[in-house]
Protein backbone atom coordinates (compact mmCIF):
# COMPACT_ATOMS: atom_id res chain seq x y z
CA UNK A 1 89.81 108.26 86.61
CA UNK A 2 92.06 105.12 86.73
CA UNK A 3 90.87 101.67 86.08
CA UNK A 4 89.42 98.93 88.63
CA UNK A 5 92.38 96.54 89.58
CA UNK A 6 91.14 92.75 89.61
CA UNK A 7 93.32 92.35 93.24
CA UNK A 8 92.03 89.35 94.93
CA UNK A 9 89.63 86.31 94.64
CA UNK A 10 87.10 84.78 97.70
CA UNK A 11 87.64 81.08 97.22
CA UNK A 12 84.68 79.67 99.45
CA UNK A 13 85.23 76.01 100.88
CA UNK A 14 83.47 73.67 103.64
CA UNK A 15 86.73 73.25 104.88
CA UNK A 16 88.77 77.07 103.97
CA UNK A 17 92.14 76.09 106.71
CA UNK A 18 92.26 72.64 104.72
CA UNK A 19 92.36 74.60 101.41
CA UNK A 20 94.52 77.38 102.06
CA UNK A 21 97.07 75.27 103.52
CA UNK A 22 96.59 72.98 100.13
CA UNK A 23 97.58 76.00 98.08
CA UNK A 24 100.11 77.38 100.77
CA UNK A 25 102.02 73.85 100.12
CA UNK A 26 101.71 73.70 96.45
CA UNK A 27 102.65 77.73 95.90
CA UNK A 28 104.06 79.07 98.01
CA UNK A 29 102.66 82.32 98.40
CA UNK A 30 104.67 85.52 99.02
CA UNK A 31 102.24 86.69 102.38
CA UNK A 32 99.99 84.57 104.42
CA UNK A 33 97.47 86.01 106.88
CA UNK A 34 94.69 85.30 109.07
CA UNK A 35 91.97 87.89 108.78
CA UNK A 36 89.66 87.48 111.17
CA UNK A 37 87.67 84.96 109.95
CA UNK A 38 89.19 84.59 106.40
CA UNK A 39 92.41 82.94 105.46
CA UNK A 40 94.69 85.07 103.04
CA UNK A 41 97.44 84.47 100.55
CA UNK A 42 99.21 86.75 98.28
CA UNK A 43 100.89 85.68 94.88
CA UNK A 44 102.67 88.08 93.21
CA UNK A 45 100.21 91.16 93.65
CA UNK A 46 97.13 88.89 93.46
CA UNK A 47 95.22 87.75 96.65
CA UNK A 48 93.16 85.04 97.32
CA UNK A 49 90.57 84.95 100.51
CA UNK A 50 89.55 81.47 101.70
CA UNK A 51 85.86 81.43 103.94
CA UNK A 52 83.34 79.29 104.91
CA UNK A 53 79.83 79.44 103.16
CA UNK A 54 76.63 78.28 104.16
CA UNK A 55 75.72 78.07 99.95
CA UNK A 56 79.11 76.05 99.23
CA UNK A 57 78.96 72.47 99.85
CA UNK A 58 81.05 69.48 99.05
CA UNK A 59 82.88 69.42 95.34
CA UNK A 60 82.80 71.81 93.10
CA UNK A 61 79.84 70.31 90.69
CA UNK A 62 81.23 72.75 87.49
CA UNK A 63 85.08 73.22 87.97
CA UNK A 64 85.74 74.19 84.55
CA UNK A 65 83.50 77.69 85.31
CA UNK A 66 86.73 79.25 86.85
CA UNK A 67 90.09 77.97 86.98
CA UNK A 68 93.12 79.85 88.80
CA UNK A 69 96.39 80.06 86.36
CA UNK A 70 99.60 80.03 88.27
CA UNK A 71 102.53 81.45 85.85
CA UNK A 72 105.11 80.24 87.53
CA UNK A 73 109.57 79.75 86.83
CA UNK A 74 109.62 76.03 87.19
CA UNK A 75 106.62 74.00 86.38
CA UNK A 76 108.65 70.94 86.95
CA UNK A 77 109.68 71.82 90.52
CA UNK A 78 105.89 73.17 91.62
CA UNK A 79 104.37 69.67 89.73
CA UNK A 80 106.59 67.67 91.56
CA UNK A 81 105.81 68.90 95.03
CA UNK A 82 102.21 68.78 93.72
CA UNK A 83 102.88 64.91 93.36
CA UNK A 84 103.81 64.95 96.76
CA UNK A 85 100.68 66.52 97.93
CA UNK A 86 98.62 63.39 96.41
CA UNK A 87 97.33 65.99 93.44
CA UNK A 88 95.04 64.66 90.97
CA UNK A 89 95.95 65.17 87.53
CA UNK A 90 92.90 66.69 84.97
CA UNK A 91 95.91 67.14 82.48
CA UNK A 92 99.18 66.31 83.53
CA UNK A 93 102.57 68.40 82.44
CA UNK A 94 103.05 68.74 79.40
CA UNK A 95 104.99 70.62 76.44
CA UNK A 96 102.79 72.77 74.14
CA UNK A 97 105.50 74.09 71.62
CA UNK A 98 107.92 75.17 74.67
CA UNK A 99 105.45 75.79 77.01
CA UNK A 100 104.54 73.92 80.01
CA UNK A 101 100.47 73.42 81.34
CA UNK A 102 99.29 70.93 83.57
CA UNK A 103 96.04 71.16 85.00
CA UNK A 104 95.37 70.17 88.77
CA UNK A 105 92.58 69.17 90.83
CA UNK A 106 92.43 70.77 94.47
CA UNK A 107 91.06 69.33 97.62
CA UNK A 108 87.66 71.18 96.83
CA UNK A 109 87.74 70.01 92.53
CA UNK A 110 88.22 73.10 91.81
CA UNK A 111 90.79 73.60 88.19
CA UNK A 112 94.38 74.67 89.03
CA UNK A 113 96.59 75.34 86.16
CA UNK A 114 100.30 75.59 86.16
CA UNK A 115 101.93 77.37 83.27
CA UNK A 116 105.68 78.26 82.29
CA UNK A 117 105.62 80.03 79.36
CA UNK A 118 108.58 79.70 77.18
CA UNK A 119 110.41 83.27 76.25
CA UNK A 120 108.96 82.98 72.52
CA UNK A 121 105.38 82.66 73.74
CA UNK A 122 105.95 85.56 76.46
CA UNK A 123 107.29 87.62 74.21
CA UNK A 124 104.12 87.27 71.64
CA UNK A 125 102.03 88.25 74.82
CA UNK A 126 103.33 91.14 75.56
CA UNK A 127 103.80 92.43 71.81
CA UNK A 128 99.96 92.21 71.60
């Protein structure tokens, strides 16, 4: 028997077309669809759904419960278009020993993390 695969997330919003085109913008993800009543957006071999729910209102009230990690080539590139969204900073770009995190705010308050990981630090991931 082979293992579960984690493949895709349901991020639930008031407003899921206002979302999904937030992280469309900011990512760029490598497949967009519209599934019948759900949004879709594939990262690498991770997708994320984007509905409406009658339990999800407003802000997120505890962002910190889940936060989506984007690994990505160039976190100075995808931070700068970020700026150019309007993003709000929780923790803005910075270097921690050749790696670079900076934590983002989306349109719902959820926690968005950007991460370039420096070839030492991948390296002593993958060892492990």
């Amino acid at each position: 028997m082979t293992s579960p695969v984690l493949d895709s997330m349901l991020l639930a919003s008031t407003d899921p077309v206002r979302l999904s085109e937030w992280y469309a913008a900011a990512f760029e993800p490598a497949e967009t669809a519209d599934l019948g009543d759900y949004r879709y957006l594939r990262f690498g071999t991770f997708g994320v759904l984007f509905d409406r729910r009658a339990d999800v209102s407003g802000k997120n009230p505890e962002p910190a419960r889940m936060i989506l990690n984007f690994q990505v080539d160039d976190a100075r590139e995808i931070t700068a278009r970020m700026e150019g969204l309007g993003v709000t900073w929780l923790a803005p770009l910075e270097d921690r020993d050749g790696s670079l995190f900076a934590t983002a705010i989306d349109p719902d308050g959820n926690y968005v993390q950007v991460i370039q990981l420096s070839p030492e630090h991948r390296a002593e991931m993958e060892a492990k």
